[in-house]
N, C-alpha and C. Protein backbone atom coordinates (compact mmCIF):
# COMPACT_ATOMS: atom_id res chain seq x y z
N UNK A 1 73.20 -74.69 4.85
CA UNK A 1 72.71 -74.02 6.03
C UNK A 1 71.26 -74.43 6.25
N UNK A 2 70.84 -74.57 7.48
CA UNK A 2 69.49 -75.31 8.25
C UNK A 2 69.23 -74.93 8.70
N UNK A 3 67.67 -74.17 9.03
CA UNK A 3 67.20 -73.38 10.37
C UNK A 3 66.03 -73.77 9.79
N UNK A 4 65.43 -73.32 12.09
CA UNK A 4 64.28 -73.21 11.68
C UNK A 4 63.41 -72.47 11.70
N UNK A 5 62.69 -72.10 11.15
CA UNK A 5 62.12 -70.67 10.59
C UNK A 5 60.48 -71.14 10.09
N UNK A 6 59.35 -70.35 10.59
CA UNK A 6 58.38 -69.87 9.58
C UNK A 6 58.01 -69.10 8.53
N UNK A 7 58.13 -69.41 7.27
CA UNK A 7 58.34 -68.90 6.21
C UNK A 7 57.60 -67.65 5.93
N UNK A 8 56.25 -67.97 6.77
CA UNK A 8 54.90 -66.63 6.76
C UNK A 8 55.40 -65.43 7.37
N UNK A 9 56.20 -66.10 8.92
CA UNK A 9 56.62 -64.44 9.58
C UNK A 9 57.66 -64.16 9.00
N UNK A 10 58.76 -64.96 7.89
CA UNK A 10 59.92 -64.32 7.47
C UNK A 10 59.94 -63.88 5.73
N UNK A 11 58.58 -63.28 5.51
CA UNK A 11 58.81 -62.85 4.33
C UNK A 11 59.36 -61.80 3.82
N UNK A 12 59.72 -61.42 4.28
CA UNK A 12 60.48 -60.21 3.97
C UNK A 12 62.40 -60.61 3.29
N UNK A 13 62.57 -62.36 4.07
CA UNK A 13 63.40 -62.89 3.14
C UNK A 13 63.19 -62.94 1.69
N UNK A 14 62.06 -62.70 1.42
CA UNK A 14 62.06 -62.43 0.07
C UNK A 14 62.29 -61.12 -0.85
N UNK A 15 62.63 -60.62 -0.23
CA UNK A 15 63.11 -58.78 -0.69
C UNK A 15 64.53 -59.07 -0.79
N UNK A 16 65.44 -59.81 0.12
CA UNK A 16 66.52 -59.74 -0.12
C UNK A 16 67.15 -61.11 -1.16
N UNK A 17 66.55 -61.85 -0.99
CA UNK A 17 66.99 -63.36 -2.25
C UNK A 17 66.48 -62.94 -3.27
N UNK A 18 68.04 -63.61 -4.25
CA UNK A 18 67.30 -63.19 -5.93
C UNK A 18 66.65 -63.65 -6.34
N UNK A 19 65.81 -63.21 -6.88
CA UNK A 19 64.24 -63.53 -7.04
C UNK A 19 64.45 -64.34 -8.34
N UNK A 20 65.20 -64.72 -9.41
CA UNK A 20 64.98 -65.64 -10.29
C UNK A 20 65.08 -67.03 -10.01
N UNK A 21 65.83 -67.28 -8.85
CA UNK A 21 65.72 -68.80 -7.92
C UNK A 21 65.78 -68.64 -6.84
N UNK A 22 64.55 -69.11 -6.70
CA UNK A 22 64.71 -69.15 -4.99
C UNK A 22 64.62 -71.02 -4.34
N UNK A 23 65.96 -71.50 -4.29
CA UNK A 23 66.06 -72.58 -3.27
C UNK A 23 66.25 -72.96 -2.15
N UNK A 24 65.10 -73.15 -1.53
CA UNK A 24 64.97 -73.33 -0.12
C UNK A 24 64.45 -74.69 0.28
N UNK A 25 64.94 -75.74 0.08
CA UNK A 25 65.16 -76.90 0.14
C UNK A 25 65.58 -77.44 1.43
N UNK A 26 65.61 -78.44 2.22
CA UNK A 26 65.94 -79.27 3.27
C UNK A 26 66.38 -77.68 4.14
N UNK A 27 65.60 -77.23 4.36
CA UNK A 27 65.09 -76.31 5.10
C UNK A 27 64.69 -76.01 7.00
N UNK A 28 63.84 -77.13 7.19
CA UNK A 28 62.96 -77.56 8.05
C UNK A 28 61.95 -75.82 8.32
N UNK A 29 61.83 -75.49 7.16
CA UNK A 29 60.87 -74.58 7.21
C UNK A 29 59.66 -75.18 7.31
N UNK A 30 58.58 -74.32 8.00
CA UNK A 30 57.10 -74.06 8.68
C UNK A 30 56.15 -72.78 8.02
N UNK A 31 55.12 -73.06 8.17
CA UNK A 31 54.29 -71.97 8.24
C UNK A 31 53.46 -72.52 6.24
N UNK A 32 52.87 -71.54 6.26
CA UNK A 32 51.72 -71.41 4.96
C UNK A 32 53.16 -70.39 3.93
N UNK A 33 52.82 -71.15 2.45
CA UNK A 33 53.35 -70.12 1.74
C UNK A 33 53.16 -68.79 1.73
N UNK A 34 53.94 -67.73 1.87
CA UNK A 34 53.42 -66.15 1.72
C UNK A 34 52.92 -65.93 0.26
N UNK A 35 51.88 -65.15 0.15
CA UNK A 35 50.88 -64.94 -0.78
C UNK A 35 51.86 -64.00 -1.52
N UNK A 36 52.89 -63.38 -0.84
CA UNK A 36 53.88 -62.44 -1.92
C UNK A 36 54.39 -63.20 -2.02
N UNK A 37 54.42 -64.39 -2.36
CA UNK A 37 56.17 -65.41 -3.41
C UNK A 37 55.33 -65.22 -4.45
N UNK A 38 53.68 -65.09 -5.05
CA UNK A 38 53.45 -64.63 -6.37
C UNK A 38 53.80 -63.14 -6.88
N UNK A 39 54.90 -62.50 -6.15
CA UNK A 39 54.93 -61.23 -6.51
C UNK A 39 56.36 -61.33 -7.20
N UNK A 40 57.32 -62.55 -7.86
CA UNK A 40 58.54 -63.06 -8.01
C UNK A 40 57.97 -63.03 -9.36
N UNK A 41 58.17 -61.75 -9.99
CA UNK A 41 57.58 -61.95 -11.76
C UNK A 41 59.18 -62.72 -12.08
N UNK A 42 60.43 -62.56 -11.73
CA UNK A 42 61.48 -62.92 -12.62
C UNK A 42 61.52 -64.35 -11.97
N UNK A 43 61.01 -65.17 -11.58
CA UNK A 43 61.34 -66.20 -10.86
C UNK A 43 61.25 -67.44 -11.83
N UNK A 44 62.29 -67.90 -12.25
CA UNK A 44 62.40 -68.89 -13.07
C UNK A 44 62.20 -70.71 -12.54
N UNK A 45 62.77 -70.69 -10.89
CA UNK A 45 62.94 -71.73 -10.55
C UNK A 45 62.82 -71.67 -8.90
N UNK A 46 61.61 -72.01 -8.55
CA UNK A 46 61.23 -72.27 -7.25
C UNK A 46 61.35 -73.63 -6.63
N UNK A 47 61.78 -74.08 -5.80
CA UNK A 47 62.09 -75.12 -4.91
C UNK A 47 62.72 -75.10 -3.23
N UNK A 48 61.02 -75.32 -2.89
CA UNK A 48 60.77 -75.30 -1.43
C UNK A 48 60.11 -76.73 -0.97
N UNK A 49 60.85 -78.12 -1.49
CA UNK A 49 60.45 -79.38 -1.18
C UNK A 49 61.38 -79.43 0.07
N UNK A 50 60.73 -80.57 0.50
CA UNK A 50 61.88 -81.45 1.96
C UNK A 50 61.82 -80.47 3.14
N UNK A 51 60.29 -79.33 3.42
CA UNK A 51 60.06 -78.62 4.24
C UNK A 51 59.41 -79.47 5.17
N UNK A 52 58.62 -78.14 5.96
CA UNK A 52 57.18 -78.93 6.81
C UNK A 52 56.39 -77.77 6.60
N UNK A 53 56.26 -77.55 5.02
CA UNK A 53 55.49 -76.14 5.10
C UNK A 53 53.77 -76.72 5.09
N UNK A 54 53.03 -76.02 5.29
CA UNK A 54 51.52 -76.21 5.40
C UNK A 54 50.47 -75.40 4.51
N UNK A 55 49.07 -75.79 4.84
CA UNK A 55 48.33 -74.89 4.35
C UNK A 55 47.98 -74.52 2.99
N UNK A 56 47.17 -74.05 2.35
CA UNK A 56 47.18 -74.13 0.98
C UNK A 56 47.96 -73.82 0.01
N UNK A 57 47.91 -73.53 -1.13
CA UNK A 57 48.84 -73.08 -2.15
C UNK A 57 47.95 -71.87 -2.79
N UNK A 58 48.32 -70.33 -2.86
CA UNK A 58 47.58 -69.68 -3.20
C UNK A 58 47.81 -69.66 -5.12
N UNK A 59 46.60 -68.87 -4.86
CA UNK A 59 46.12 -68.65 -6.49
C UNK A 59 47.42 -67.59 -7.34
N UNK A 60 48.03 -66.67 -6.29
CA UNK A 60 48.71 -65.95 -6.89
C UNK A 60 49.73 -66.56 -7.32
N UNK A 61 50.31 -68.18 -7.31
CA UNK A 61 51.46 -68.79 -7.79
C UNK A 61 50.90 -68.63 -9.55
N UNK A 62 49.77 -68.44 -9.76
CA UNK A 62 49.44 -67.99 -11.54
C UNK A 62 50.21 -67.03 -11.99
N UNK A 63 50.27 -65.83 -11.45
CA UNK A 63 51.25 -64.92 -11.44
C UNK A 63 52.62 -64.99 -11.97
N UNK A 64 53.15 -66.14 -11.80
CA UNK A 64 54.61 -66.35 -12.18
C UNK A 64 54.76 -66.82 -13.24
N UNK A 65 54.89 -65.80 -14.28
CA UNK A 65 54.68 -65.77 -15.57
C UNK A 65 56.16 -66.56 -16.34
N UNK A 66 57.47 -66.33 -15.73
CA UNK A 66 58.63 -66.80 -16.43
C UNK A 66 58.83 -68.08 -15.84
N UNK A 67 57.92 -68.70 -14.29
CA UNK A 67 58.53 -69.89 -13.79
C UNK A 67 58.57 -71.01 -14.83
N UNK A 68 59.77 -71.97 -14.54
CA UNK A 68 60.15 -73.13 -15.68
C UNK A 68 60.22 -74.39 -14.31
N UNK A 69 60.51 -74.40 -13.27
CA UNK A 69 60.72 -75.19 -12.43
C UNK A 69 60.23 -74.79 -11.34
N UNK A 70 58.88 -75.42 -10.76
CA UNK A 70 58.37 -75.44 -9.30
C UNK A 70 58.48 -76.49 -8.49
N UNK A 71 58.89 -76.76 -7.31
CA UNK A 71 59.00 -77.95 -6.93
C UNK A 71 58.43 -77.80 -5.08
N UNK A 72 57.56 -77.93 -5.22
CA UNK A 72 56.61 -78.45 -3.38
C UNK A 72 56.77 -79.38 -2.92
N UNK A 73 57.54 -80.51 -3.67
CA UNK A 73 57.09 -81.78 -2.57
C UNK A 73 57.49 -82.16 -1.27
N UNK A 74 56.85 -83.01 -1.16
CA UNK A 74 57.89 -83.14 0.38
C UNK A 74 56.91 -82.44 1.37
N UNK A 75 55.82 -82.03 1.64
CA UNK A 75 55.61 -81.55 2.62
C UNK A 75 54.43 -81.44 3.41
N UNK A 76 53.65 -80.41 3.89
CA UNK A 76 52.55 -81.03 4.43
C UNK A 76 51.30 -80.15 3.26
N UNK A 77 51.67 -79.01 2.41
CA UNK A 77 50.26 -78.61 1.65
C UNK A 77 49.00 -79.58 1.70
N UNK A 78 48.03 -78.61 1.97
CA UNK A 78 46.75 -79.16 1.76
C UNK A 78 46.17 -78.71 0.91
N UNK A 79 44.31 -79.19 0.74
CA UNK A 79 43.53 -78.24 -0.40
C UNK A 79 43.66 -78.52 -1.75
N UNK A 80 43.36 -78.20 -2.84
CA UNK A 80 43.02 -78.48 -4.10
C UNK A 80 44.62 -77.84 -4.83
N UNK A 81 44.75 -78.11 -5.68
CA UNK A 81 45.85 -77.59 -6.16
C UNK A 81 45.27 -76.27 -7.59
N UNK A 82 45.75 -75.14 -7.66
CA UNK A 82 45.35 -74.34 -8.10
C UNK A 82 45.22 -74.13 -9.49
N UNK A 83 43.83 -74.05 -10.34
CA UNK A 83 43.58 -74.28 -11.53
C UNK A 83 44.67 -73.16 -12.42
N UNK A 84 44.99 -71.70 -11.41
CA UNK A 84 45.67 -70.54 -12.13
C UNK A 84 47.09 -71.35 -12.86
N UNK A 85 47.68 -72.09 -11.94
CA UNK A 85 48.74 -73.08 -11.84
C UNK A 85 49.00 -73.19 -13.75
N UNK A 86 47.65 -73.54 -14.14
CA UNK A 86 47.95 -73.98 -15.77
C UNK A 86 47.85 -72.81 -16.11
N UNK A 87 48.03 -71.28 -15.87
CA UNK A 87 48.61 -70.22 -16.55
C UNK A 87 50.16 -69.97 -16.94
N UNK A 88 50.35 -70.38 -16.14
CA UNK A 88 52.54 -70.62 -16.39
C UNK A 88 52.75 -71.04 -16.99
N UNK A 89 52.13 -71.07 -18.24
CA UNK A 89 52.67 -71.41 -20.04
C UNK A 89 54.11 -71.70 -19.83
N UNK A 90 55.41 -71.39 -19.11
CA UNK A 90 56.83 -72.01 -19.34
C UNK A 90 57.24 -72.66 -18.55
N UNK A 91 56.28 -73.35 -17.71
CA UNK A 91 56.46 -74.73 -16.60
C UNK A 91 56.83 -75.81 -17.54
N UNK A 92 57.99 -76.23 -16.90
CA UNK A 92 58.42 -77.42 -17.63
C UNK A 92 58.05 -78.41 -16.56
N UNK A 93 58.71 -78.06 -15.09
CA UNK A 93 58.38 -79.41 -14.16
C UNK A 93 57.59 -78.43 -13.29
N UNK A 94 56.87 -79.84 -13.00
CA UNK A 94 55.67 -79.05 -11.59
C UNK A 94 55.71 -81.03 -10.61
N UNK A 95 56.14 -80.41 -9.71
CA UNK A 95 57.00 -81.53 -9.04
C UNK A 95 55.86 -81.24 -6.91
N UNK A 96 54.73 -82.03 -6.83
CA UNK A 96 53.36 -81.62 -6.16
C UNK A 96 53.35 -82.73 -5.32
N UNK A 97 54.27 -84.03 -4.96
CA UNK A 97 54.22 -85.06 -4.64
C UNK A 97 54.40 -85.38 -3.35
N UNK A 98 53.44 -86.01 -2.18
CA UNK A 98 54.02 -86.11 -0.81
C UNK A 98 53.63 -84.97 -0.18
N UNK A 99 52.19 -84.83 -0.34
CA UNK A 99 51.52 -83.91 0.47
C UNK A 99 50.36 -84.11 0.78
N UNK A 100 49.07 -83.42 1.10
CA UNK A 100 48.15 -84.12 1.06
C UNK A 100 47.17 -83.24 0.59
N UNK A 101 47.34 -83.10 -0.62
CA UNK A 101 46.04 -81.97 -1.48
C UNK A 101 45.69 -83.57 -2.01
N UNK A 102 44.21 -82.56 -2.10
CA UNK A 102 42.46 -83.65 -3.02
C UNK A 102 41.96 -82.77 -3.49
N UNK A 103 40.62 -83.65 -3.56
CA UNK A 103 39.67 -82.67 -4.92
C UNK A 103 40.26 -83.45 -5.97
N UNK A 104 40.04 -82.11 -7.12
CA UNK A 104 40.28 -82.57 -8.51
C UNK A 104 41.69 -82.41 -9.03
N UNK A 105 42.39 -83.08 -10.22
CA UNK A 105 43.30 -82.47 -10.71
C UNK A 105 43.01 -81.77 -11.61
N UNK A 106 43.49 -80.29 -11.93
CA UNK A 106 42.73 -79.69 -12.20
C UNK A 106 43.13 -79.96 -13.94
N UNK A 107 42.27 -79.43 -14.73
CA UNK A 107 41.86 -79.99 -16.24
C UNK A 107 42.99 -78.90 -16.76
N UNK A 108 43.36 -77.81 -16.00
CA UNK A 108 43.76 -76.66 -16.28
C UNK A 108 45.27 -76.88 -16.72
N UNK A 109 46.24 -77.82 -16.39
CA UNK A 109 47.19 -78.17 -16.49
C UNK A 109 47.50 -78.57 -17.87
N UNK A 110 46.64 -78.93 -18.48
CA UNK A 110 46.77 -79.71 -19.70
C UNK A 110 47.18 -78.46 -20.84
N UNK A 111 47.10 -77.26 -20.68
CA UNK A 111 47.18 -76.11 -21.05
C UNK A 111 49.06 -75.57 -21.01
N UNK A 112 49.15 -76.11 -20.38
CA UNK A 112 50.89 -76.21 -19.83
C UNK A 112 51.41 -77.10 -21.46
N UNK A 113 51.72 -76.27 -22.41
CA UNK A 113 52.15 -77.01 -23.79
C UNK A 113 53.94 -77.42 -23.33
N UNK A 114 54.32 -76.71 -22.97
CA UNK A 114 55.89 -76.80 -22.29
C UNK A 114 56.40 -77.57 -21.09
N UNK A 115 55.14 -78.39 -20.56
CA UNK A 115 55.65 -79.08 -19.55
C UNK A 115 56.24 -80.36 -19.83
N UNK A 116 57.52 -81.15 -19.33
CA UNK A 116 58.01 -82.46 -19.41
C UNK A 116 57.27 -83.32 -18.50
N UNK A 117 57.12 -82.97 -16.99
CA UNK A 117 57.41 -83.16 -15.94
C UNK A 117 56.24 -82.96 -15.08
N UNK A 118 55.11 -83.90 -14.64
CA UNK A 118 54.03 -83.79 -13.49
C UNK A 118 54.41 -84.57 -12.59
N UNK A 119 54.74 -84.41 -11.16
CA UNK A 119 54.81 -85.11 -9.68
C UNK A 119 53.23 -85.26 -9.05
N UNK A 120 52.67 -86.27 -8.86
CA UNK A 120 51.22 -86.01 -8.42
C UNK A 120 50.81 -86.83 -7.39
N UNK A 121 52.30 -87.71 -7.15
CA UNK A 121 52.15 -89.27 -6.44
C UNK A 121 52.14 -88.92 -4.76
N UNK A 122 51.58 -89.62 -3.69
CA UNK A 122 51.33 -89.98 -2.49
C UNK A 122 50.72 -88.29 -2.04
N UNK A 123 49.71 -88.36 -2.53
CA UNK A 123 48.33 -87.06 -1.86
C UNK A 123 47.54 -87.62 -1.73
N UNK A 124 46.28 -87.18 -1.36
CA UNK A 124 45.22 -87.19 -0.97
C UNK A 124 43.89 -87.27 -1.94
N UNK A 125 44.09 -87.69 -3.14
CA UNK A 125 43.31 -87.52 -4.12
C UNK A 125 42.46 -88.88 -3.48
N UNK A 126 41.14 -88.97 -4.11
CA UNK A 126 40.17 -89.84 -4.07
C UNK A 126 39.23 -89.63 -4.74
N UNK A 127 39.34 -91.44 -5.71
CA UNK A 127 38.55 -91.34 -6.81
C UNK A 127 38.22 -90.51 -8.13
N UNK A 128 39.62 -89.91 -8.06
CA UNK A 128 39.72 -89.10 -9.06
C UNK A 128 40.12 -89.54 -10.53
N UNK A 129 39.70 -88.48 -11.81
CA UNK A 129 40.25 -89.33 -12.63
C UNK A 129 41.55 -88.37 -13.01
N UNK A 130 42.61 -88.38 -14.05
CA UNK A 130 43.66 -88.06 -14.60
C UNK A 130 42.42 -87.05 -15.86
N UNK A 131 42.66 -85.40 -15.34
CA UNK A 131 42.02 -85.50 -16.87
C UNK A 131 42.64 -85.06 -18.58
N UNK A 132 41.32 -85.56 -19.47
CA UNK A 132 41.83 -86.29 -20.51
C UNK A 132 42.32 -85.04 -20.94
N UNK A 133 43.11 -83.58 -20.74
CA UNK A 133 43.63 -82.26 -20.90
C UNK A 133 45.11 -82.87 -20.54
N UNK A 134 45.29 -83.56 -19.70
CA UNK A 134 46.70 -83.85 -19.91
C UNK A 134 47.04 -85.13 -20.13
N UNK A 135 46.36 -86.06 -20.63
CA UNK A 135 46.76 -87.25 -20.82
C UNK A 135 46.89 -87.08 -22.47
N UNK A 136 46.59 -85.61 -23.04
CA UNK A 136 46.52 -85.32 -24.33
C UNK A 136 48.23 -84.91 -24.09
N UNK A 137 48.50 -84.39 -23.65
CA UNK A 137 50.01 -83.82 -23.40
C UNK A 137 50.81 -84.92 -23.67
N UNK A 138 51.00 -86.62 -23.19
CA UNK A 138 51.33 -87.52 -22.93
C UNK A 138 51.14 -88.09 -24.66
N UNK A 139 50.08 -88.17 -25.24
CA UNK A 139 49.91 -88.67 -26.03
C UNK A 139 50.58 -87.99 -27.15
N UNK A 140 50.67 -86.51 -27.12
CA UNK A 140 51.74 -85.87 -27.84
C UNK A 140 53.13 -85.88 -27.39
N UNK A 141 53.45 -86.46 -26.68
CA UNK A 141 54.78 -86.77 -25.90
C UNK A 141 55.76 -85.21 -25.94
N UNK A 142 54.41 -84.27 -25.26
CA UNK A 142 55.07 -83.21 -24.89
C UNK A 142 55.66 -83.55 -23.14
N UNK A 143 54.66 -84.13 -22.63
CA UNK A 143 54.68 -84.61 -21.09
C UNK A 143 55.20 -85.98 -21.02
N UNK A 144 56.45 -85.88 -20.45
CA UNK A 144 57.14 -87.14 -20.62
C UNK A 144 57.25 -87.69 -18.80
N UNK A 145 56.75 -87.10 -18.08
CA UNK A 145 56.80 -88.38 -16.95
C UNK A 145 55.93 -87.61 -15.98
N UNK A 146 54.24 -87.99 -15.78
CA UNK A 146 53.55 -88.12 -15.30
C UNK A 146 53.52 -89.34 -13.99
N UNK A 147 53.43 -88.72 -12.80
CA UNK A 147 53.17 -89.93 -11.93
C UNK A 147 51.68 -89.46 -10.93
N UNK A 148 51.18 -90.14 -10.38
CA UNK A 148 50.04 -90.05 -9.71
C UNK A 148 50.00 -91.54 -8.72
N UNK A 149 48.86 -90.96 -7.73
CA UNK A 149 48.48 -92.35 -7.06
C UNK A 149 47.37 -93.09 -8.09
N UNK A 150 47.71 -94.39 -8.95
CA UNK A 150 46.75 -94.67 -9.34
C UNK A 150 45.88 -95.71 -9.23
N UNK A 151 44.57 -96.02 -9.45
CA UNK A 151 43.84 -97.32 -9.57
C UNK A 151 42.88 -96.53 -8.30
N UNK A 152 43.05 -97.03 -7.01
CA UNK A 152 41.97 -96.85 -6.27
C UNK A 152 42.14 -94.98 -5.90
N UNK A 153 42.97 -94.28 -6.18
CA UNK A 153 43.03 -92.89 -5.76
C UNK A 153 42.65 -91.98 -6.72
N UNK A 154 43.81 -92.32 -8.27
CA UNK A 154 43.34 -91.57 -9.25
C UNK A 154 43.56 -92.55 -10.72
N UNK A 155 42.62 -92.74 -11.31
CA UNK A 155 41.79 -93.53 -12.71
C UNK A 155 43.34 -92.79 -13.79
N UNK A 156 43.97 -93.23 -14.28
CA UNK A 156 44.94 -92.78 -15.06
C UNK A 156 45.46 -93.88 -16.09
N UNK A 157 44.73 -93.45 -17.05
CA UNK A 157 45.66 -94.55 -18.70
C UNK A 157 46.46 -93.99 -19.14
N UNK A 158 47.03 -93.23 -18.73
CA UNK A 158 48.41 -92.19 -19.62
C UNK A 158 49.04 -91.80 -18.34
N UNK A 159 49.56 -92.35 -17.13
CA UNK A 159 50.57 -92.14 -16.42
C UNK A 159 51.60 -92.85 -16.52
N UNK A 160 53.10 -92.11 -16.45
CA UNK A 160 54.31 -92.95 -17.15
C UNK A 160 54.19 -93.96 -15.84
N UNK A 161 54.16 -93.29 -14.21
CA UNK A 161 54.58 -94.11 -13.16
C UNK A 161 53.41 -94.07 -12.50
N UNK A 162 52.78 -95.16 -11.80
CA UNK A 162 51.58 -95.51 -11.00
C UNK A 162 52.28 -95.50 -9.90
N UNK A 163 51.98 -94.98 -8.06
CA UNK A 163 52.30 -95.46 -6.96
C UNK A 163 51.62 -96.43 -6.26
């Protein structure tokens, strides 16, 4: 099922979907994430890629203390990506690719001991480096497939895939 919908004026879809997965995928959803999808304490597995969602990513996605699978890509997010982000100690994939956040990556990620899985490729980064908080992850081959834009976007000796 396909509609199209702004996700901001329809939050209240979130009272009625079970909150341990919420997939909302090839969607053609709009609008800024609602600041209550950090209110999904049981939410194990989020995936809202292949939207046209916008706008930043709030801080309250720290909040989601049981998430194991987040997946954004695909869409239009802007802005820095959120340092709280490396509080979700049981993120395995964090899947951020095909949007257009910059700034830094944040150092905060590297804190993520349980992650396999970083998406980081075709954003907006510039001149950034990979930092050495998760290229430590890689080197312990807790983080097994790192991708990024690298060389002229983002400086990375420990990415499995360069774009």
């Amino acid at each position: 099922m396909t509609f199209d919908t702004s996700l901001t004026e329809s939050t209240n879809i979130l009272a009625v979907l079970p909150t341990e997965r919420l997939s909302l995928q090839h969607n053609n959803l709009t609008g800024e994430l609602p600041v209550n999808l950090g209110v999904l304490n049981d939410a194990i597995h989020i995936s809202l890629d292949n939207n046209e969602l916008t706008g930043t990513i709030s801080t309250v996605l720290g909040h989601l203390d049981d998430i194991k699978y987040l997946s954004l890509n695909n869409n239009k997010f802007r802005g820095t990506i959120p340092t709280e982000i490396g509080t979700c100690f049981r993120l395995k994939t964090l899947l951020l690719g095909n949007n257009q956040f910059s700034g830094e990556i944040p150092s905060e990620l590297g804190q993520l001991d349980q992650i396999d899985t970083i998406a980081l490729s075709h954003n907006n980064f510039n001149a950034v480096s990979m930092p050495p908080q998760i290229c430590d992850l890689v080197v312990s081959e807790d983080l097994t497939h790192l991708s990024a834009d690298c060389n002229e976007k983002v400086t990375c000796d420990c990415c499995h895939k360069c774009t």
